[in-house]
C-alpha atoms as a PDB file:
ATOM      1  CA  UNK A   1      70.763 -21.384 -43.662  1.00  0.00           C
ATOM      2  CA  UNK A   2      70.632 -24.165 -41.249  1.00  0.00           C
ATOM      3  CA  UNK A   3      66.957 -26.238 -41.156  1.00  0.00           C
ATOM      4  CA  UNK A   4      65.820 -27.423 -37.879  1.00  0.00           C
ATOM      5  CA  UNK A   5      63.112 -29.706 -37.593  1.00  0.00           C
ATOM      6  CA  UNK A   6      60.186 -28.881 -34.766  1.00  0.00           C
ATOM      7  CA  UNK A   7      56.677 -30.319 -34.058  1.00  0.00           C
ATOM      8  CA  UNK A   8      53.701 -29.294 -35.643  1.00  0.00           C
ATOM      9  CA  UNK A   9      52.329 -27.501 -32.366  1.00  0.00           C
ATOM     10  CA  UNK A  10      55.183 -25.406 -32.580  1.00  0.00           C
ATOM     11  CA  UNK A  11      55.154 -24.734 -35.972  1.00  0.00           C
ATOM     12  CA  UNK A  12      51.320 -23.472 -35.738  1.00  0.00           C
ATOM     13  CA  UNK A  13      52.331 -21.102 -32.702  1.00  0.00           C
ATOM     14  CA  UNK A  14      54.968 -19.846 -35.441  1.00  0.00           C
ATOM     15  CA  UNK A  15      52.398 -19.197 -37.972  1.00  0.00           C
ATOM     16  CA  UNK A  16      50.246 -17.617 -35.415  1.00  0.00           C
ATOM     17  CA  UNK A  17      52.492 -15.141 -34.329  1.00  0.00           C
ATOM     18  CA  UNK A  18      53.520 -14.413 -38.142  1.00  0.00           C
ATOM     19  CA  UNK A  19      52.828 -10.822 -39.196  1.00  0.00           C
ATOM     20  CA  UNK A  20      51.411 -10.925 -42.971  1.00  0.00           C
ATOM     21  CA  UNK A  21      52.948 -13.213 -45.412  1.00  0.00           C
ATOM     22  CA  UNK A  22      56.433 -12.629 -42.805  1.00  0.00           C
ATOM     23  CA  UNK A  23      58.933 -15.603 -43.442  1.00  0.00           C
ATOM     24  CA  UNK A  24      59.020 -18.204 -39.989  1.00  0.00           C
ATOM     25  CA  UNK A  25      62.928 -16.968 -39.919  1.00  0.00           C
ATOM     26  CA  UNK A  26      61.723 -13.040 -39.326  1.00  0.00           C
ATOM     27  CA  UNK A  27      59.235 -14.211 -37.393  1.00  0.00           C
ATOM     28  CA  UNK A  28      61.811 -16.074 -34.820  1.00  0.00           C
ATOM     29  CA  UNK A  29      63.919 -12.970 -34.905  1.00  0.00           C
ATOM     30  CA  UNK A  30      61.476 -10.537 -33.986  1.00  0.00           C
ATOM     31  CA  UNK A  31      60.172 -12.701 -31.213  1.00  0.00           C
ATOM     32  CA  UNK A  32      63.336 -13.462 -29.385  1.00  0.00           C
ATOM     33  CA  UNK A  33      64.374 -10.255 -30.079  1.00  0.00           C
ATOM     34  CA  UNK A  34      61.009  -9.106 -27.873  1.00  0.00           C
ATOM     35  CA  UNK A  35      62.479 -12.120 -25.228  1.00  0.00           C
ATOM     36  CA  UNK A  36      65.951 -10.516 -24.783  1.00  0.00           C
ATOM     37  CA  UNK A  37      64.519  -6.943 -24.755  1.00  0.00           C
ATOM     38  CA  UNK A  38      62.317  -7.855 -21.817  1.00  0.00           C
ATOM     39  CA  UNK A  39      64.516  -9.569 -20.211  1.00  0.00           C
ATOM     40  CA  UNK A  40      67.344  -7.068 -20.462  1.00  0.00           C
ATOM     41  CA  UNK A  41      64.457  -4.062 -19.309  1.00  0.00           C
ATOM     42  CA  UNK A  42      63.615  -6.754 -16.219  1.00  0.00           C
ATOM     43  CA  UNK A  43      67.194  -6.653 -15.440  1.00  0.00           C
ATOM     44  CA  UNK A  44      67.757  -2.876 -15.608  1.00  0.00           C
ATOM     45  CA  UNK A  45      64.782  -2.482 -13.445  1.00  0.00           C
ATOM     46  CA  UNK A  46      65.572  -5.111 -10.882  1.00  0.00           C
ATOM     47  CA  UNK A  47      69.256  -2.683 -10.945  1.00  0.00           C
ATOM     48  CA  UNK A  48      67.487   0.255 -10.288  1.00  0.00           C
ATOM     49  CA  UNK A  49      65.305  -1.298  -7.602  1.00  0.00           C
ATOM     50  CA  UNK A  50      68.034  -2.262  -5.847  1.00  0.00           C
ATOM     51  CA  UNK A  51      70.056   1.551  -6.114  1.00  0.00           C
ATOM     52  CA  UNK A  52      67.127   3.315  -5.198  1.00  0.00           C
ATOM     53  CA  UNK A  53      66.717   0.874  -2.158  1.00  0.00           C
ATOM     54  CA  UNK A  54      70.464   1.085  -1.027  1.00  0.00           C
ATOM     55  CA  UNK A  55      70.034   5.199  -1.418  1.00  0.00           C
ATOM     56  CA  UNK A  56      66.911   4.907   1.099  1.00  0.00           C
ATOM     57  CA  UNK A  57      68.905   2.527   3.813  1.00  0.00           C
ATOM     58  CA  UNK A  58      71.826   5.030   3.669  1.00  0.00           C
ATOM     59  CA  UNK A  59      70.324   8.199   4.356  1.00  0.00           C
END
């Protein structure tokens, strides 16, 4: 395992968003893990936005 060095805000937002006694490494995965999942659902929404828009202007 590779060891990064951050700032101490940063490290407190880590321990904030901990759940339990959950390592800083789990904690990092299951937030950017959240990140891409949002960002992949804004995605697929912005997609279907668009169909159902280009289904409207060709009827």
């Amino acid at each position: 395992m590779k060891t990064i060095e951050i700032s101490d805000e940063l490290y407190e937002d880590l321990l904030y968003l901990r759940e339990g006694d959950e390592a800083i490494s789990k904690t990092l995965e299951r937030e950017l893990m959240d990140s891409r999942v949002k960002a992949i659902t804004k995605r697929v929404n912005k997609e279907l936005d668009e169909v159902v828009k280009n289904s409207k202007s060709s009827a």
